[in-house]
Protein backbone atom coordinates (compact mmCIF):
# COMPACT_ATOMS: atom_id res chain seq x y z
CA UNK A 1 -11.73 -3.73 -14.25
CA UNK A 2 -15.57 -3.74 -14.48
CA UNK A 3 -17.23 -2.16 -11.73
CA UNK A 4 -20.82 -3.03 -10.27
CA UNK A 5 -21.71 0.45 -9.53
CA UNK A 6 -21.75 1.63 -12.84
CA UNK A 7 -24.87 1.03 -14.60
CA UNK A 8 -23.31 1.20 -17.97
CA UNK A 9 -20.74 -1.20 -17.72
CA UNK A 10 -21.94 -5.21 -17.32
CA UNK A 11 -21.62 -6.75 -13.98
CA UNK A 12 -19.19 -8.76 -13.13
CA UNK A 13 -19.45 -12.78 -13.47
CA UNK A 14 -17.62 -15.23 -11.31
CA UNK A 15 -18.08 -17.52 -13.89
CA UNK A 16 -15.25 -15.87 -15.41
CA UNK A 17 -12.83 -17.29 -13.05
CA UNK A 18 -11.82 -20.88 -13.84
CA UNK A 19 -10.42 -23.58 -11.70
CA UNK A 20 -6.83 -23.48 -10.89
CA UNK A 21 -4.68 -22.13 -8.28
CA UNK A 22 -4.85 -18.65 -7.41
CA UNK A 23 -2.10 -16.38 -5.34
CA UNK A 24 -2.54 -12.87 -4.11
CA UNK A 25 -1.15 -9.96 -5.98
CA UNK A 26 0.17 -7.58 -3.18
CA UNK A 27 0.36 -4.31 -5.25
CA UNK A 28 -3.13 -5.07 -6.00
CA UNK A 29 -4.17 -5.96 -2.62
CA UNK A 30 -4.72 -3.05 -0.02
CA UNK A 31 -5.88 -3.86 3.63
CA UNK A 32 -7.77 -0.62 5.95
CA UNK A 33 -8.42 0.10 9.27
CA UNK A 34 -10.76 2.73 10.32
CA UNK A 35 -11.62 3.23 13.79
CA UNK A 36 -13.40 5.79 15.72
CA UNK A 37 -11.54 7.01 18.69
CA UNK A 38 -12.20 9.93 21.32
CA UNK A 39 -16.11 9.03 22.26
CA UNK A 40 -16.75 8.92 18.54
CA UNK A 41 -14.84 12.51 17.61
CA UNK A 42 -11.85 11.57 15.19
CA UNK A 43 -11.22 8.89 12.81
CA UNK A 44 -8.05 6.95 12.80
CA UNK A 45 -7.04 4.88 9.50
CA UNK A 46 -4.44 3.01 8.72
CA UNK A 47 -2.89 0.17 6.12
CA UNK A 48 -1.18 -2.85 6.41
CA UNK A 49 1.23 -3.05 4.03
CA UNK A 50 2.80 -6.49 4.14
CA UNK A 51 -0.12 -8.84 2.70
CA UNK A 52 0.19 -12.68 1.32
CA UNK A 53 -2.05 -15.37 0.28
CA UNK A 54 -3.33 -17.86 -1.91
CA UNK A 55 -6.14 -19.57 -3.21
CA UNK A 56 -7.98 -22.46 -4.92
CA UNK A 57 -11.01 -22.96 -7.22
CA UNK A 58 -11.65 -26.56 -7.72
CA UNK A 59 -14.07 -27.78 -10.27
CA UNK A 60 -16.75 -27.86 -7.95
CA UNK A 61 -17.60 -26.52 -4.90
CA UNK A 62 -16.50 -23.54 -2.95
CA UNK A 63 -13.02 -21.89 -3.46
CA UNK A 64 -10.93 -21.85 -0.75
CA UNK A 65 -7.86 -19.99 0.51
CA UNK A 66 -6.17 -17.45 2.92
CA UNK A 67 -4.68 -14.04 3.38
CA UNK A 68 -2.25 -13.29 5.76
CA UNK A 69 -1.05 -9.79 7.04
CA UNK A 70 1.99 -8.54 8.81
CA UNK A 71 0.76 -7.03 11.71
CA UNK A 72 3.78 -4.82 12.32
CA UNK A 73 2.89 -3.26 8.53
CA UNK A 74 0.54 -1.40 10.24
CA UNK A 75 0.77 2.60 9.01
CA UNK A 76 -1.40 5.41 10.11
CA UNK A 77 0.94 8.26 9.10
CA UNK A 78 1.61 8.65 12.97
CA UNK A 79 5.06 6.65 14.29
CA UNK A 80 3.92 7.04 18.15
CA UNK A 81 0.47 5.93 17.38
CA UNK A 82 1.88 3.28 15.20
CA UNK A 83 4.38 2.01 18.01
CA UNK A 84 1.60 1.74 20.88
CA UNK A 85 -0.89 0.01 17.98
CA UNK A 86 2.08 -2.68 17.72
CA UNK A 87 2.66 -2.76 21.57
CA UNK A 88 1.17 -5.49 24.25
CA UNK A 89 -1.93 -3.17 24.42
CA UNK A 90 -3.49 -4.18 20.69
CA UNK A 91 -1.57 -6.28 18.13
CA UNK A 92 1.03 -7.35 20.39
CA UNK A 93 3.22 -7.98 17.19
CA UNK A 94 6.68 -9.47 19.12
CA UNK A 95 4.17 -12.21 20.33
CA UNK A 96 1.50 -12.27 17.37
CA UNK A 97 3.30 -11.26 14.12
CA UNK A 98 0.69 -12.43 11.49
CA UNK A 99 -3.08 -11.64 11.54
CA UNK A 100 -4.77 -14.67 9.13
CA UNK A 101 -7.87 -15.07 7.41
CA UNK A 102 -8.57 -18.56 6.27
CA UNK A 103 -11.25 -18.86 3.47
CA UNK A 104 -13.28 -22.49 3.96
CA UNK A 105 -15.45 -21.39 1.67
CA UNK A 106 -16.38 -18.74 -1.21
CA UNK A 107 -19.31 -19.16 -3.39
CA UNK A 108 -20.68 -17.00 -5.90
CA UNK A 109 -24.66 -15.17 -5.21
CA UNK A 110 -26.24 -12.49 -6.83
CA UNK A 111 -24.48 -10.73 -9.62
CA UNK A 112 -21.01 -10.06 -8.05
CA UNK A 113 -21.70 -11.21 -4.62
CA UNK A 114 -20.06 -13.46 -2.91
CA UNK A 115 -20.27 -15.14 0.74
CA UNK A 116 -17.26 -15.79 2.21
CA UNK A 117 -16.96 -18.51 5.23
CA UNK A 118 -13.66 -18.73 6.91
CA UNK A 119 -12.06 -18.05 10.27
CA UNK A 120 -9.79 -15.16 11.64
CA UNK A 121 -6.75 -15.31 14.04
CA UNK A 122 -5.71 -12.38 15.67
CA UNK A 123 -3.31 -12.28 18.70
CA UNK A 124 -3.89 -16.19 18.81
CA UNK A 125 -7.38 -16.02 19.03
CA UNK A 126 -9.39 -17.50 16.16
CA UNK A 127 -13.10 -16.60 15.47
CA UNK A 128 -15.23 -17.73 12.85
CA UNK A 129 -16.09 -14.99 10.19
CA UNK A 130 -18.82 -14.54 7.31
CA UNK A 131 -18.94 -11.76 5.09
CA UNK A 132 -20.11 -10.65 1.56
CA UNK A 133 -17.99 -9.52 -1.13
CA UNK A 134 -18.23 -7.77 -4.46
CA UNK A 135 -16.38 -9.11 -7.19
CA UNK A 136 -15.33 -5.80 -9.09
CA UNK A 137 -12.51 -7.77 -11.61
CA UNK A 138 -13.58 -11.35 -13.05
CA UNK A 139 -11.12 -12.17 -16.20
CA UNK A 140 -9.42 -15.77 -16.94
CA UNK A 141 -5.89 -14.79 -15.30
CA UNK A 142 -7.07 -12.38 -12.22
CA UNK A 143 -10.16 -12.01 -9.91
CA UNK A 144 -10.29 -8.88 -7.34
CA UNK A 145 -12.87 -9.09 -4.25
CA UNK A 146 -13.75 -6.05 -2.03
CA UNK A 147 -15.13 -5.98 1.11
CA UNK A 148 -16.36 -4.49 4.32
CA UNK A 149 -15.71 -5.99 7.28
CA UNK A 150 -16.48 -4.84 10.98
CA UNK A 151 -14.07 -6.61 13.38
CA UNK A 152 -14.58 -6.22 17.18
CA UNK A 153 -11.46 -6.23 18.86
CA UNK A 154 -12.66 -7.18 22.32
CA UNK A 155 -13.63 -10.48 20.55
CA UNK A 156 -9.94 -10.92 20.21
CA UNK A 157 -8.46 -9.95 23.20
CA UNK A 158 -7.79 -6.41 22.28
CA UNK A 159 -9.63 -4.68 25.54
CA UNK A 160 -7.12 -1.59 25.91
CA UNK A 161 -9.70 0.94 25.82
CA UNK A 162 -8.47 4.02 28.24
CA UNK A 163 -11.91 6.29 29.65
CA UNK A 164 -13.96 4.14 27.21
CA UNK A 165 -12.96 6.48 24.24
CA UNK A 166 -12.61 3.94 21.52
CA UNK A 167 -15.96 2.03 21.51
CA UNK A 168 -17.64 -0.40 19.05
CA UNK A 169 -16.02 -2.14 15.98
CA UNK A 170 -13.26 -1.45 13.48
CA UNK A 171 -14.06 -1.44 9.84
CA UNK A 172 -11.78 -3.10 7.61
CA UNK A 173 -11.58 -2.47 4.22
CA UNK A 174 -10.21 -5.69 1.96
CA UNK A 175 -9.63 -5.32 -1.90
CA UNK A 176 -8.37 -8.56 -2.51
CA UNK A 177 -6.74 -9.49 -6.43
CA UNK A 178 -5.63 -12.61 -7.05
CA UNK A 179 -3.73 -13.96 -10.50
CA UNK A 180 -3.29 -17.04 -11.88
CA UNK A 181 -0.90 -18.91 -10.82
């Protein structure tokens, strides 16, 4: 896996990926949470473990797809903080079981850039969402993007916030590798 920090190896191409079908390789595939709680005083993270998806790059134009995560995979190494996370109060995950990102769009920029266009469902509510990603593996049978993405949960419904002590956005951390299908 090439890596576009390191100034010895060669960046990444997306040229390197060819048309086809493409479907997410969960062992390769992590989804993060980080959030910070208590006025700004402790981190929480977690990981969803139960991730699917798929993908297409046609001949031309942008490739499209989607990624879809268990809600209820949510783990942050704390079962009581897990079990409120999954109540009515955030993910609600009885009601709202899947969190999806669906990718209208992906096209290649600068080096290993790439934008991504799509929109994001959470607890029924569906936003659009725009992001850049690094491509950090480009090879004929498997592509991996990364990203940073900073998700405000009020925009979704999420408004649980006791004394105000968990303000602003939650980063989400996506490394994303796709094979060949």
């Amino acid at each position: 896996m090439a890596d576009t920090a390191d100034p010895a190896r060669s960046p990444v191409s997306p040229s390197a990926v060819g048309a086809g079908r493409w479907i997410l390789d969960p062992a390769g595939t992590t989804v993060r949470v980080r959030h910070r709680t208590f006025w700004g005083l402790v981190t929480v993270s977690g990981v969803f473990t139960g991730v699917s998806g798929e993908g297409e790059v046609p001949a031309d134009g942008p490739a499209r797809g989607s990624l879809t995560v268990d809600a209820a995979s949510l783990d942050t190494r704390n079962a009581k903080r897990d079990d409120h996370l999954r109540s009515a109060d955030f993910l609600d995950t009885d009601r709202h079981p899947e969190i999806v990102f669906v990718v209208s769009g992906a096209v290649p920029g600068e080096g290993a850039a790439v934008r991504v266009e799509g929109e994001l469902t959470v607890l029924g509510n569906t936003r659009p969402l725009s992001f850049t990603a690094r491509l950090t593996e480009a090879t004929a049978d498997a592509a991996t993007l990364t990203a940073e993405v900073p998700i405000d949960r009020t925009d979704f419904g999420m408004t649980w916030n006791r004394l105000g002590m968990m303000p602003g956005a939650a980063a989400m951390t996506v490394t994303a590798r796709f094979t060949r299908r």
